[in-house]
Protein backbone atom coordinates (compact mmCIF):
# COMPACT_ATOMS: atom_id res chain seq x y z
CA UNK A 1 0.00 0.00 0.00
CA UNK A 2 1.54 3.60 -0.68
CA UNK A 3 1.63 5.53 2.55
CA UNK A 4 -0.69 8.59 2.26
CA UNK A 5 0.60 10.80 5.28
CA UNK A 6 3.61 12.42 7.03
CA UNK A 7 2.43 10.26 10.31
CA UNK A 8 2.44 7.12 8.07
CA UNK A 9 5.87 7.73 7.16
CA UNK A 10 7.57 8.47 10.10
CA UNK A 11 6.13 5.62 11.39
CA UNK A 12 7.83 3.20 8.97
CA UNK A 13 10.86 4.78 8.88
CA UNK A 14 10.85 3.94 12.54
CA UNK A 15 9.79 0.56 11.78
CA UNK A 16 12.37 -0.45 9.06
CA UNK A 17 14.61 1.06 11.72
CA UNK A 18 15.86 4.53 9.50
CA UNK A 19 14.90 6.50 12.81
CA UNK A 20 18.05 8.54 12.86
CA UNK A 21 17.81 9.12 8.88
CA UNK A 22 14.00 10.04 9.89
CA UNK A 23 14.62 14.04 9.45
CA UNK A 24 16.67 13.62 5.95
CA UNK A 25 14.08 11.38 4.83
CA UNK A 26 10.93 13.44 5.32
CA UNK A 27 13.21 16.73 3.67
CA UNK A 28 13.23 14.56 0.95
CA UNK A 29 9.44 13.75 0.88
CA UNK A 30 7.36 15.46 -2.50
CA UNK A 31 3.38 14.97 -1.80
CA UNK A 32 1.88 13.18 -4.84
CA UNK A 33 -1.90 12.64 -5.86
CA UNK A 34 -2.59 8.66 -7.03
CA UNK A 35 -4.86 7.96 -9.69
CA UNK A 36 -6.61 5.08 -9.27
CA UNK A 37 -8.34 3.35 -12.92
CA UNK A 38 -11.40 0.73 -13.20
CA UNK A 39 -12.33 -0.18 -16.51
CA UNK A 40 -16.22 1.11 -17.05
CA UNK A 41 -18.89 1.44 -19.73
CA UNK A 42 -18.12 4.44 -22.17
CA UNK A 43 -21.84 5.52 -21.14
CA UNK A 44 -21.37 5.85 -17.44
CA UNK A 45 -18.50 8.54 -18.20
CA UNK A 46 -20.26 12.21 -17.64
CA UNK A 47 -19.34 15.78 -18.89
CA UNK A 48 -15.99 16.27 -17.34
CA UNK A 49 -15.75 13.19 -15.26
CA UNK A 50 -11.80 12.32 -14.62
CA UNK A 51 -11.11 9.23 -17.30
CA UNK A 52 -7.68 6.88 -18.59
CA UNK A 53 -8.47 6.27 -22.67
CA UNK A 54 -12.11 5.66 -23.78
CA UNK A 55 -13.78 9.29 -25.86
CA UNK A 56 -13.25 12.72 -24.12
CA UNK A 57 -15.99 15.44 -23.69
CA UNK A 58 -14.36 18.43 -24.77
CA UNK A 59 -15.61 21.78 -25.36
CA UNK A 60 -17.22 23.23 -28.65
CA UNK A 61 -14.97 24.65 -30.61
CA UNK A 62 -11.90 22.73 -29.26
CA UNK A 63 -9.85 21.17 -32.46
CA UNK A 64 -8.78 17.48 -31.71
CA UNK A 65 -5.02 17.44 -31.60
CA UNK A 66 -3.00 16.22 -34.31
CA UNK A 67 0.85 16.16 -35.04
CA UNK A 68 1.95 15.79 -38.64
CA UNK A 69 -1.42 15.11 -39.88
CA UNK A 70 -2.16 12.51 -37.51
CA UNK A 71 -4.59 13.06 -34.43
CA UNK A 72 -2.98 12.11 -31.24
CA UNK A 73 -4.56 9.48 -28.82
CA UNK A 74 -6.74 10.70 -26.04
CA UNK A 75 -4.58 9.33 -22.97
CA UNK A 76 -6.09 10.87 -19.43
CA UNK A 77 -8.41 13.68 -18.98
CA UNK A 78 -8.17 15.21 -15.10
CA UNK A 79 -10.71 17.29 -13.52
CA UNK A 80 -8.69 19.10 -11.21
CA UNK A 81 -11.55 20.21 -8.75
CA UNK A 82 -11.11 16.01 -7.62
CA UNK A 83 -7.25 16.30 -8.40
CA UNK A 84 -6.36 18.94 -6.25
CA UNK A 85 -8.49 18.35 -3.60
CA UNK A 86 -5.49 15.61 -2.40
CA UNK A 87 -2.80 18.22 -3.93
CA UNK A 88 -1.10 19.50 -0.28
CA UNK A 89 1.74 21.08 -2.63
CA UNK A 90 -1.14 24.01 -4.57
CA UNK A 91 0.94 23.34 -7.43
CA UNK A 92 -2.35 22.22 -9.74
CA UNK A 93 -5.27 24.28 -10.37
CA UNK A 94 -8.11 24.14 -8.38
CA UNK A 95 -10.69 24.16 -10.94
CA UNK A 96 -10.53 23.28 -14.78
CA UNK A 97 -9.56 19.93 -17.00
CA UNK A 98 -6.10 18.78 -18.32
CA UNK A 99 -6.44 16.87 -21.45
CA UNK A 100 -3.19 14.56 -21.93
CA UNK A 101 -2.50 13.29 -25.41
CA UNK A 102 -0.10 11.14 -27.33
CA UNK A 103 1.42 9.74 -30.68
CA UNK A 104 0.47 5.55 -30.79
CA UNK A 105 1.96 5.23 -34.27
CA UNK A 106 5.67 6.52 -33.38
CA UNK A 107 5.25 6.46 -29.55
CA UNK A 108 8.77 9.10 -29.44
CA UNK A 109 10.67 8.79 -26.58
CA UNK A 110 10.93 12.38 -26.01
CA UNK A 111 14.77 12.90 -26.34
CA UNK A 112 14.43 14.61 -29.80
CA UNK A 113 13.69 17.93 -29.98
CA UNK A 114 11.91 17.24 -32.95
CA UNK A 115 9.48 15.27 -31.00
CA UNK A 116 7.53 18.09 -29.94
CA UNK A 117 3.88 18.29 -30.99
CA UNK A 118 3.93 14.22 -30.22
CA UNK A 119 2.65 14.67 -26.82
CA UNK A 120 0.55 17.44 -25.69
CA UNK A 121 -1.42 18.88 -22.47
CA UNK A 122 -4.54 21.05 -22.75
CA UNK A 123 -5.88 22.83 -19.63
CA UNK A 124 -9.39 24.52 -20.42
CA UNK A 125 -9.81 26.30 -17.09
CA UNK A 126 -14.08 25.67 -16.91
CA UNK A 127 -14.98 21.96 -16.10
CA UNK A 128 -18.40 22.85 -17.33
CA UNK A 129 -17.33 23.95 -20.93
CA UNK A 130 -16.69 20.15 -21.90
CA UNK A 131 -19.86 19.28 -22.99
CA UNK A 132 -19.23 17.44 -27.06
CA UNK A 133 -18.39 13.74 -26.65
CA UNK A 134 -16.13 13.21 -29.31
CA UNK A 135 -14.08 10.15 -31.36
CA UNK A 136 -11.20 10.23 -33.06
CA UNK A 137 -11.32 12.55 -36.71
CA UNK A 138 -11.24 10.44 -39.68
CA UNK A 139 -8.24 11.22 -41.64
CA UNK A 140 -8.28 11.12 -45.27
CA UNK A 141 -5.86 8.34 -46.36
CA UNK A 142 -2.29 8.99 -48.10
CA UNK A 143 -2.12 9.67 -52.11
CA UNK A 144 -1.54 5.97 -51.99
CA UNK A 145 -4.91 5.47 -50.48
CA UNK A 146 -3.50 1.96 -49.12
CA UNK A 147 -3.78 2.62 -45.61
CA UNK A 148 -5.65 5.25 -42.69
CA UNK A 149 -3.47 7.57 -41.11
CA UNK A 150 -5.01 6.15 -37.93
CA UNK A 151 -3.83 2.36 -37.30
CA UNK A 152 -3.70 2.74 -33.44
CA UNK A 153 -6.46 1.18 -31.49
CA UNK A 154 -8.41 3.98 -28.56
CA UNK A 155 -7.22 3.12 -25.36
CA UNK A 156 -10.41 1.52 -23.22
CA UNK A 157 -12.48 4.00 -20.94
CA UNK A 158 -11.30 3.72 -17.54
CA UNK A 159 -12.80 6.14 -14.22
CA UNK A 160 -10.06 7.66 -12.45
CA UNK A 161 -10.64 7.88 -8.28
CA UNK A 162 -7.73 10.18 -6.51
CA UNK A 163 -6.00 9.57 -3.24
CA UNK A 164 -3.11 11.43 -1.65
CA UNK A 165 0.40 9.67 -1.09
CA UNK A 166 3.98 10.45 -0.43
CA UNK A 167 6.88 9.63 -2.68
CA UNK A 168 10.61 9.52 -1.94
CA UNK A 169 13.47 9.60 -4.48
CA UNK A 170 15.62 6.67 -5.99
CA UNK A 171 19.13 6.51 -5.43
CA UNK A 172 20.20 8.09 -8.84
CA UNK A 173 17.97 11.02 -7.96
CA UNK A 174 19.86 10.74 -4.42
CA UNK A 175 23.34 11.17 -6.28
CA UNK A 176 22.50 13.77 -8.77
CA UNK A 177 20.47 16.54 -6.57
CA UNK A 178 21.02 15.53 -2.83
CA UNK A 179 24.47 14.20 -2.63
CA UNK A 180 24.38 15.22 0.78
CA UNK A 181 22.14 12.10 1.48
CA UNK A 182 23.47 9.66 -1.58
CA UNK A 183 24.46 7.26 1.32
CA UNK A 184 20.35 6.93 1.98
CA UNK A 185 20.31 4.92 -1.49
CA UNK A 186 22.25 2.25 -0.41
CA UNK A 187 20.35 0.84 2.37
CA UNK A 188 18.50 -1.80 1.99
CA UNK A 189 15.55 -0.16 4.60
CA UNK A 190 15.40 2.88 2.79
CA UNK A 191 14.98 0.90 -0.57
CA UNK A 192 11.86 -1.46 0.73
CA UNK A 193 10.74 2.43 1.91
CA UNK A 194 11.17 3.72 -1.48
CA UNK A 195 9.18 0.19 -2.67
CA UNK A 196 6.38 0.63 -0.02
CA UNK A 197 5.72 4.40 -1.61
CA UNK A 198 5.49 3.00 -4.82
CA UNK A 199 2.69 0.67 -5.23
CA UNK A 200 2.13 -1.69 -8.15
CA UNK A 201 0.09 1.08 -10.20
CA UNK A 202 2.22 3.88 -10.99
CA UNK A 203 -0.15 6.30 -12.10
CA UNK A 204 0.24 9.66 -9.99
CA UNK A 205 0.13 13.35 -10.07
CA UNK A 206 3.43 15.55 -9.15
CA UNK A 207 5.86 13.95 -6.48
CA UNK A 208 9.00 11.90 -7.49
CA UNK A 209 8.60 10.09 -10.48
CA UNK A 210 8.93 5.91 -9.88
CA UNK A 211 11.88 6.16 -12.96
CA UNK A 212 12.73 2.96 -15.15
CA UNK A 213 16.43 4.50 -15.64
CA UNK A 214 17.89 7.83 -14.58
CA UNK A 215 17.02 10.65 -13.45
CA UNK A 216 14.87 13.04 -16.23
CA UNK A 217 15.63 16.48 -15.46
CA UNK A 218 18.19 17.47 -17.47
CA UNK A 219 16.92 15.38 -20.12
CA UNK A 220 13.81 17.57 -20.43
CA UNK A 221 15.89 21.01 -20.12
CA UNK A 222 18.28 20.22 -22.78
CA UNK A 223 16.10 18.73 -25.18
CA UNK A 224 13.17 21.62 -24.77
CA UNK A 225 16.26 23.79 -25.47
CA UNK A 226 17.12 22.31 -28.79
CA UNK A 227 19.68 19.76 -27.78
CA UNK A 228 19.44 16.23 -29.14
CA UNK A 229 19.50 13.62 -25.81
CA UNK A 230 19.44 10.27 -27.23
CA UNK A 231 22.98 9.77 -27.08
CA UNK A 232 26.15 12.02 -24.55
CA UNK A 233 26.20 14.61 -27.62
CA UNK A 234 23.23 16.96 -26.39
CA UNK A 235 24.74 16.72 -22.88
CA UNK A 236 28.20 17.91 -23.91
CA UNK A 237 27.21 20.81 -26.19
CA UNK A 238 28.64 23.95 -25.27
CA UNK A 239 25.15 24.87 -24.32
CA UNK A 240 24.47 22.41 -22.13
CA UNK A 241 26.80 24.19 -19.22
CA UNK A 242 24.22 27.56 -19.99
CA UNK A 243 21.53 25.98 -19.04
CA UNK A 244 22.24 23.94 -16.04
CA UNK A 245 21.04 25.95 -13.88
CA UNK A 246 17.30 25.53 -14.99
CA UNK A 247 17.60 21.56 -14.39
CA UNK A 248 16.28 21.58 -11.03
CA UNK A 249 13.41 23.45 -11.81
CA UNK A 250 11.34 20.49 -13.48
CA UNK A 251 8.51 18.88 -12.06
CA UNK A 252 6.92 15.50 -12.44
CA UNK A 253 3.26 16.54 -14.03
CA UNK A 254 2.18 13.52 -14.37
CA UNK A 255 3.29 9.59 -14.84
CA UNK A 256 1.45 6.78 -16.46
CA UNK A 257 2.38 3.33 -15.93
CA UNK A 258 2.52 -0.26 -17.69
CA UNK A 259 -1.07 -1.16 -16.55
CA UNK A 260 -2.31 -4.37 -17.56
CA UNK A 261 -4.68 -5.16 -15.02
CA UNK A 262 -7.83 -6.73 -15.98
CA UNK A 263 -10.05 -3.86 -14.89
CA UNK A 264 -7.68 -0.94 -16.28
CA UNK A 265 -6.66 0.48 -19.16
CA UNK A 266 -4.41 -2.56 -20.95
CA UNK A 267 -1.48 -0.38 -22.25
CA UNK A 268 2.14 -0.99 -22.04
CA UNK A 269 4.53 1.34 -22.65
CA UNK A 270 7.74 -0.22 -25.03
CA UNK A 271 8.99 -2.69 -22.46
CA UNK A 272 6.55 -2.50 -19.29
CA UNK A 273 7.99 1.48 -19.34
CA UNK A 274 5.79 4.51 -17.94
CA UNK A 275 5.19 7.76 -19.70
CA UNK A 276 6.57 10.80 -17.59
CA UNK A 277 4.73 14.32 -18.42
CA UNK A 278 7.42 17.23 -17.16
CA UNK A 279 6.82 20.90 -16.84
CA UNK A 280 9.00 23.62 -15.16
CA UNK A 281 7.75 24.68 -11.75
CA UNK A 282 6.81 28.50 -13.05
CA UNK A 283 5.20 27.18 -15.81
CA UNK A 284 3.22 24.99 -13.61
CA UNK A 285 2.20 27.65 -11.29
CA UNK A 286 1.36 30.11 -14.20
CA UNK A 287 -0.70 27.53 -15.96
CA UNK A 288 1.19 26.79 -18.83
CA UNK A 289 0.80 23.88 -19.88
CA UNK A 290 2.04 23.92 -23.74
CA UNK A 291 5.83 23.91 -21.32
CA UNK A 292 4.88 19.90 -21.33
CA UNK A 293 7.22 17.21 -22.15
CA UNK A 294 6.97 13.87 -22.35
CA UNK A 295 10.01 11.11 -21.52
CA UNK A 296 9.36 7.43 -22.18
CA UNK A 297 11.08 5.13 -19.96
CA UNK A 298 11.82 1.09 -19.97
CA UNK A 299 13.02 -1.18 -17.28
């Protein structure tokens, strides 16, 4: 079970016997808002109501997203009047909808620059505007006429119940931004911790992401600055040492795990991976949420 309060934590730190790491530990503590799917009939989905997959109800005049030609796949929409009702950090809005979206035909990793447009967030800021149910755009085919730009299959409806919970960071996270406390990483206690926080649905709003590899901060500066991240050459542009210093300033929007469970949403991302939406703090806090990025991850 993911532990949902400070008192829950300090008591298994105690527990697993971390007490005198107990004060480091809870520094290192980022609130986090679970989402919780169960697969349901498309028709029991109202006007606004939180969903994984399945149609969205979007407002009039709202153009389906589409990158190259090609509309994205509806992925989560999130009323944020449930949302942030378990948000202790105020970093989401109080009221509105954030549509998430996503390329299923090239599924980008998000270390190209040129992947932008291939994942997208929309925040309308009036849950009541979303009133049109609506499917996928046909596309016209190619001059070939052999095959639909659409070949991706609509991710089931699933409705999405929110619950507060604490998360902790990994050890590479440990080594990269609190070196202070890298010695946390190797301890066998403070991993089953780090386990216990992290349920087997990974699905959850801001906090520390549950990462399949390392950490993904600097991956989203550099590459949202034009620098090319899928091998060390992006990382050792001249560049890169300019913009260090706004590394630190991403935060974990929202991650989406492998979720095969019977009653969810039956994706898997590459090999059991999760997708990772980033956005930097200010833009967070001023609403901005065209700042997105994605970053797939496999174990």
């Amino acid at each position: 079970m993911a532990i949902d309060d400070v008192a829950g934590m300090r008591r298994r730190i105690r527990a697993l016997g971390l007490g005198e790491h107990e004060a480091a530990i809870l520094r290192l503590v980022r609130p986090s808002v679970r989402l919780r799917p169960r697969l349901v009939d498309p028709s029991e989905l109202k006007p606004g109501d939180s969903r994984f997959g399945g149609d969205p109800h979007m407002p009039p005049g709202m153009e389906w997203p589409t990158w190259d030609g090609v509309p994205l796949a509806h992925l989560a929409t999130v009323r944020l009047s449930e949302a942030s009702r378990h948000d202790s950090t105020g970093l989401l809005p109080k009221q509105g909808l954030l549509y998430f979206w996503y390329d299923l035909m090239e599924m980008r990793w998000g270390f190209d620059p040129d992947d932008a447009g291939s994942v997208r967030g929309d925040y309308v800021a009036y849950e009541g505007a979303a009133t049109e149910l609506r499917t996928v755009p046909r596309v016209t085919p190619g001059e070939s006429g052999d095959e639909s730009a659409v070949d991706w299959e609509a991710p089931p409806a699933c409705r999405l119940r929110f619950h507060p919970s604490l998360t902790l960071p990994d050890a590479a996270w440990l080594a990269e931004f609190a070196p202070e406390h890298a010695e946390l990483g190797e301890l066998d206690e403070y991993n089953e911790l780090l386990a216990e926080c992290m349920d087997a649905s990974q699905h959850h709003m801001l906090g520390h992401p549950a990462a399949k590899q390392n950490p993904m901060e600097a991956e989203c500066q550099m590459v949202t600055h034009g620098l090319y991240c899928g091998d060390a050459s992006g990382f050792s542009d001249p560049r890169a040492e300019e913009l260090e210093g706004g590394i630190a300033d991403w935060r974990l929007l929202l991650q989406i795990d492998t979720d095969e469970e019977a009653d969810g949403p039956g994706w898997m991302w590459g090999d059991m991976g999760s997708l990772y939406f980033w956005m930097p703090e200010q833009a967070l806090r001023e609403r901005d949420f065209s700042k997105a990025w994605m970053v797939l991850q496999c174990s």
